[in-house]
PDB file of N, CA and C in Angstrom:
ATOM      1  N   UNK A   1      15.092 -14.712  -3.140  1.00  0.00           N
ATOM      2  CA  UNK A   1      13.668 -14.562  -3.416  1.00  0.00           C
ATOM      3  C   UNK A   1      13.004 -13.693  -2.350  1.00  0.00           C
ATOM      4  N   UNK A   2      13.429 -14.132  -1.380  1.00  0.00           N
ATOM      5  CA  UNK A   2      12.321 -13.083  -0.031  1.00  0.00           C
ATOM      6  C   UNK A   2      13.182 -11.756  -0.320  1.00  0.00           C
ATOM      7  N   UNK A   3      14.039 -11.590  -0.495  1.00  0.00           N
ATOM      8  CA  UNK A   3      14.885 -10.283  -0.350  1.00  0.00           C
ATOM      9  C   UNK A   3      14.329  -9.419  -1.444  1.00  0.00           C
ATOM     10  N   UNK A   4      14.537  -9.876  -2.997  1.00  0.00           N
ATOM     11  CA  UNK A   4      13.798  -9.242  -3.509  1.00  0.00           C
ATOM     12  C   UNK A   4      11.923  -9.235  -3.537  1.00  0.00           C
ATOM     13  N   UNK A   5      11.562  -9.365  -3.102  1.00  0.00           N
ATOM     14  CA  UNK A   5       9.794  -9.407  -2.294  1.00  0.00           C
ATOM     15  C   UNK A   5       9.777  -8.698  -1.311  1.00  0.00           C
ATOM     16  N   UNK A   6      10.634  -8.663  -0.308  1.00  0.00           N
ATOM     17  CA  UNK A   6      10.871  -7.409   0.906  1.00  0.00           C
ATOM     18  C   UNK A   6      11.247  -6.047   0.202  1.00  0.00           C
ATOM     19  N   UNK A   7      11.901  -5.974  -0.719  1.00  0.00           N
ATOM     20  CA  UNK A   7      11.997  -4.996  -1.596  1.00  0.00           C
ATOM     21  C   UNK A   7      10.750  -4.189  -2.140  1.00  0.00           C
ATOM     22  N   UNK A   8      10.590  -5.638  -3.053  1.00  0.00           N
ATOM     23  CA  UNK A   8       9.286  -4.823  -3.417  1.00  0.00           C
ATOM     24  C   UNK A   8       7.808  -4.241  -2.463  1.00  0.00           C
ATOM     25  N   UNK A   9       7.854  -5.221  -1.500  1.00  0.00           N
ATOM     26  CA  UNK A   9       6.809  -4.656  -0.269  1.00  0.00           C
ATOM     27  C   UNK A   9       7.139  -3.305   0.084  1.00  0.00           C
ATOM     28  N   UNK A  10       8.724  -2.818   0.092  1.00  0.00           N
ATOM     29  CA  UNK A  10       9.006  -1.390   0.570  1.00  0.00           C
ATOM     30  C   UNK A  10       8.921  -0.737  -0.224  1.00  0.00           C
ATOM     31  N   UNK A  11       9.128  -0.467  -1.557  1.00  0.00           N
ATOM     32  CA  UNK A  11       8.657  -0.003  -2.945  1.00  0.00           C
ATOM     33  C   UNK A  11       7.027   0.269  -2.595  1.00  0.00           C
ATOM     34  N   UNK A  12       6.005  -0.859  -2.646  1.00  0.00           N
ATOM     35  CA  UNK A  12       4.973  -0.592  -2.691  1.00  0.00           C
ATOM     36  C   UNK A  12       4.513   0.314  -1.714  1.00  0.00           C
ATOM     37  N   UNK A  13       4.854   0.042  -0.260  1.00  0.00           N
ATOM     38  CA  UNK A  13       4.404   1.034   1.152  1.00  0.00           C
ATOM     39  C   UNK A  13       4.874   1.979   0.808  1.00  0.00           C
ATOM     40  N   UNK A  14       6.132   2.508   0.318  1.00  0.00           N
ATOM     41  CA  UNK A  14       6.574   4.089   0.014  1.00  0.00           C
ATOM     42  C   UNK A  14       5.248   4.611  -0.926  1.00  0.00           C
ATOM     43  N   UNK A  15       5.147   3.898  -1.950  1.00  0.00           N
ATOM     44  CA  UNK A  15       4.464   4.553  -3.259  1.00  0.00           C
ATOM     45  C   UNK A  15       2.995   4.857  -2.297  1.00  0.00           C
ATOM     46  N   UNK A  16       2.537   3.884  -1.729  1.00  0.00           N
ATOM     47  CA  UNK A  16       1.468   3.912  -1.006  1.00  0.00           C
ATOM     48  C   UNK A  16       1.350   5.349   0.069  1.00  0.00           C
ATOM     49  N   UNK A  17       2.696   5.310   0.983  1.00  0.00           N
ATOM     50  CA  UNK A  17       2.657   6.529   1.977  1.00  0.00           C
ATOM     51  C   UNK A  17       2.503   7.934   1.296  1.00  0.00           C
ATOM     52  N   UNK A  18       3.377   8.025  -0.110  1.00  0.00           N
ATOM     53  CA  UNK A  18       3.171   9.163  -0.615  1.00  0.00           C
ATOM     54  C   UNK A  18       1.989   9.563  -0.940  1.00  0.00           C
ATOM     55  N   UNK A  19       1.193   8.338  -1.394  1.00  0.00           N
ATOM     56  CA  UNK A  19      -0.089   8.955  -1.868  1.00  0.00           C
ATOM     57  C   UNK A  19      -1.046   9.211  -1.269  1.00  0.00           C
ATOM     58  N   UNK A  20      -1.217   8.426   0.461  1.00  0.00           N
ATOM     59  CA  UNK A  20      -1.849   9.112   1.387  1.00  0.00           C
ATOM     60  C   UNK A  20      -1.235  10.511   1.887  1.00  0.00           C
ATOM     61  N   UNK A  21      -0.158  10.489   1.527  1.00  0.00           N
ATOM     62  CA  UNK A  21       0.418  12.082   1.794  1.00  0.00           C
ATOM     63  C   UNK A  21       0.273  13.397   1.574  1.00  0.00           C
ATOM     64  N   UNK A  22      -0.317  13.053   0.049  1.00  0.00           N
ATOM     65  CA  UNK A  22      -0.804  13.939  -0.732  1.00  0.00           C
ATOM     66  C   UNK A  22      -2.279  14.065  -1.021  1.00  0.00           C
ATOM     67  N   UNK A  23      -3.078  13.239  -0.357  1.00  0.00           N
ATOM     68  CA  UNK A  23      -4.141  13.211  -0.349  1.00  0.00           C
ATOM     69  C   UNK A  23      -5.076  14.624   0.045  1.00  0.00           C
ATOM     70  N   UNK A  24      -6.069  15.074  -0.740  1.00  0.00           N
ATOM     71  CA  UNK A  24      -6.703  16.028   0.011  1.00  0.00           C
ATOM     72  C   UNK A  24      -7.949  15.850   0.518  1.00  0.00           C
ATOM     73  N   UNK A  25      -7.960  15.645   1.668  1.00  0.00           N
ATOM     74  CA  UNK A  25      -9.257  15.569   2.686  1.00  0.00           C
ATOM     75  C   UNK A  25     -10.607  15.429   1.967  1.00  0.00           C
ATOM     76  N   UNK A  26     -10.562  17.268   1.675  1.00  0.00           N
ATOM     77  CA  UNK A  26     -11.738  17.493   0.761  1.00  0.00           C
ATOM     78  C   UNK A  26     -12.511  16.955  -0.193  1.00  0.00           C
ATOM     79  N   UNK A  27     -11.366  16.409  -0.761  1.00  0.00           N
ATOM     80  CA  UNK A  27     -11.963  15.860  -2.155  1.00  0.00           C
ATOM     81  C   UNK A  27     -12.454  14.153  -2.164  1.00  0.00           C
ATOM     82  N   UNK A  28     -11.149  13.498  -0.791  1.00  0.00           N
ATOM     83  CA  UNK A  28     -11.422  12.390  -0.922  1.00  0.00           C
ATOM     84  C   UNK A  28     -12.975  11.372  -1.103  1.00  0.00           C
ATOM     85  N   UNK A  29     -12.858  10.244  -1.471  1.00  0.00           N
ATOM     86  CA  UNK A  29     -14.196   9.957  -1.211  1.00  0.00           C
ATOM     87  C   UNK A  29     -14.083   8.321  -0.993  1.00  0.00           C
ATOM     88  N   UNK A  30     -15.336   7.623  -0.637  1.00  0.00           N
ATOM     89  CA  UNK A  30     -15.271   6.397  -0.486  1.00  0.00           C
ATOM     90  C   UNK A  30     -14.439   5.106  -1.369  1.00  0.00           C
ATOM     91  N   UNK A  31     -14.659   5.494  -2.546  1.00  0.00           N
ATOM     92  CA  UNK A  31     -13.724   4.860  -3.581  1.00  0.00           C
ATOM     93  C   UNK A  31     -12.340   4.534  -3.481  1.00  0.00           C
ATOM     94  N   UNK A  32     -11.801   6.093  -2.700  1.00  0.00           N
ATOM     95  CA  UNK A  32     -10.564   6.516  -2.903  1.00  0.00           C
ATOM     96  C   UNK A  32     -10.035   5.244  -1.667  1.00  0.00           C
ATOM     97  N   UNK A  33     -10.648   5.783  -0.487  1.00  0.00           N
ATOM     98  CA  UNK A  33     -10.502   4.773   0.983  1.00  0.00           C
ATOM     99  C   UNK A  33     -10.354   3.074   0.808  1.00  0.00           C
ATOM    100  N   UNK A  34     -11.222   2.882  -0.393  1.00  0.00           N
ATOM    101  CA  UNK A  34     -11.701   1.306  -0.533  1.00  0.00           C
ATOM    102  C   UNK A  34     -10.533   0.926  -1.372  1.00  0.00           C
ATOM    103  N   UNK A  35      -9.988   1.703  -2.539  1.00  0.00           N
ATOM    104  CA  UNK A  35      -8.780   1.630  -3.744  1.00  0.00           C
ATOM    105  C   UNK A  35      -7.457   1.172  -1.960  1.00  0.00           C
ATOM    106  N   UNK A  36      -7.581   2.041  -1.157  1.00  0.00           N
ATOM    107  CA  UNK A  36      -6.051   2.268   0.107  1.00  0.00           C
ATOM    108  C   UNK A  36      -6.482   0.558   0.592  1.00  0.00           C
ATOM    109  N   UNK A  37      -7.520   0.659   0.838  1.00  0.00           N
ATOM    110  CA  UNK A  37      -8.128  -0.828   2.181  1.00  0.00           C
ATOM    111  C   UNK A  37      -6.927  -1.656   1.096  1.00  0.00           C
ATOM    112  N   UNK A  38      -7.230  -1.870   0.212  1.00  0.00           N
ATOM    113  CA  UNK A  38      -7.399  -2.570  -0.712  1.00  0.00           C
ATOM    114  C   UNK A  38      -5.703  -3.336  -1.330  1.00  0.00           C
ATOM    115  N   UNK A  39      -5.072  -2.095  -1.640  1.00  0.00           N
ATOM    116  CA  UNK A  39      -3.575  -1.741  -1.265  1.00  0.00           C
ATOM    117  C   UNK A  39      -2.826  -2.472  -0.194  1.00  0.00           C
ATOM    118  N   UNK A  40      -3.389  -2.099   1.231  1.00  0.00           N
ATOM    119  CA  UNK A  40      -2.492  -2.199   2.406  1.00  0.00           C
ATOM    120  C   UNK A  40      -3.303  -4.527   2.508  1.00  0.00           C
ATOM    121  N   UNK A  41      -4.591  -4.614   1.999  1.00  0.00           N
ATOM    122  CA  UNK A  41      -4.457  -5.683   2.184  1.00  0.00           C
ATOM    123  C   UNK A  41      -3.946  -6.799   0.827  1.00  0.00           C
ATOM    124  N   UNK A  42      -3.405  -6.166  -0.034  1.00  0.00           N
ATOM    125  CA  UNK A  42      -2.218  -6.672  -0.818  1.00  0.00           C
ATOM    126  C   UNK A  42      -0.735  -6.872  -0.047  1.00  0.00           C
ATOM    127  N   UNK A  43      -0.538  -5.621   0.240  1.00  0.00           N
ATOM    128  CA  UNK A  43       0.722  -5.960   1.026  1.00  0.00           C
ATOM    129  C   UNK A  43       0.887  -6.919   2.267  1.00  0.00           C
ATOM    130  N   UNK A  44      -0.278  -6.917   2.946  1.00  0.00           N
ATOM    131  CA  UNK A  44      -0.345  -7.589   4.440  1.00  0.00           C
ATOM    132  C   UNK A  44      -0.090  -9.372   3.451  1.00  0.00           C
ATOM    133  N   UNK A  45      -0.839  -9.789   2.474  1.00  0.00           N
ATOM    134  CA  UNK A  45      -0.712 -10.602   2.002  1.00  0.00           C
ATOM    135  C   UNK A  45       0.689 -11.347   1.509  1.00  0.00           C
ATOM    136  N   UNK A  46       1.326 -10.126   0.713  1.00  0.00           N
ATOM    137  CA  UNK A  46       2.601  -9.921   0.356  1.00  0.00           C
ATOM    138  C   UNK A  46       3.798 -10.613   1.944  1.00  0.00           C
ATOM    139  N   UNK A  47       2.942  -9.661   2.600  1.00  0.00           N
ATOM    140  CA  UNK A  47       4.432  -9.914   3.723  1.00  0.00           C
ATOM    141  C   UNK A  47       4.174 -11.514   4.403  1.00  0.00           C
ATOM    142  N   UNK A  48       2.543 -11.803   4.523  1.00  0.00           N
ATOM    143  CA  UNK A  48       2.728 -12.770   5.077  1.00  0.00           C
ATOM    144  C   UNK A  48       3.157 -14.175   4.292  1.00  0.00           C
ATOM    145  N   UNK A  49       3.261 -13.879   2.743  1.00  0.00           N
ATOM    146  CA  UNK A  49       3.930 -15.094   1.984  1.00  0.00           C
ATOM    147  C   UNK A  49       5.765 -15.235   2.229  1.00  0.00           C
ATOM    148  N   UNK A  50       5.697 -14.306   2.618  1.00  0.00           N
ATOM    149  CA  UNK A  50       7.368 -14.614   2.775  1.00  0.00           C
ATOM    150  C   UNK A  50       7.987 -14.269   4.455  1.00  0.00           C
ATOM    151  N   UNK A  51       7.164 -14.813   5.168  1.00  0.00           N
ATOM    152  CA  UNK A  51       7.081 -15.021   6.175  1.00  0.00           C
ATOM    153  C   UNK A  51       7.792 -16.777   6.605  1.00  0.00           C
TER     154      UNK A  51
END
């Protein structure tokens, strides 16, 4: 069970890194920032259940 959940936490942070990766500055906007907050405090959640 944790193994596959550590999995998927690294699944999600990849999908996540790419898309700050590709992000363009310019265009970004508050939405976009609040959609990421939002993301990384899913995962923080994620990791700390299988803790």
């Amino acid at each position: 069970m944790a193994n596959e959940s550590l999995n998927e936490i690294k699944e999600k942070l990849s999908a996540f890194i790419e898309t700050i990766d590709s992000v363009d500055p310019e265009t970004t906007d508050m939405a976009d920032i609040d959609e990421w907050l939002e993301i990384l405090e899913q995962l923080e959640a994620k990791v700390k259940s299988i803790k």
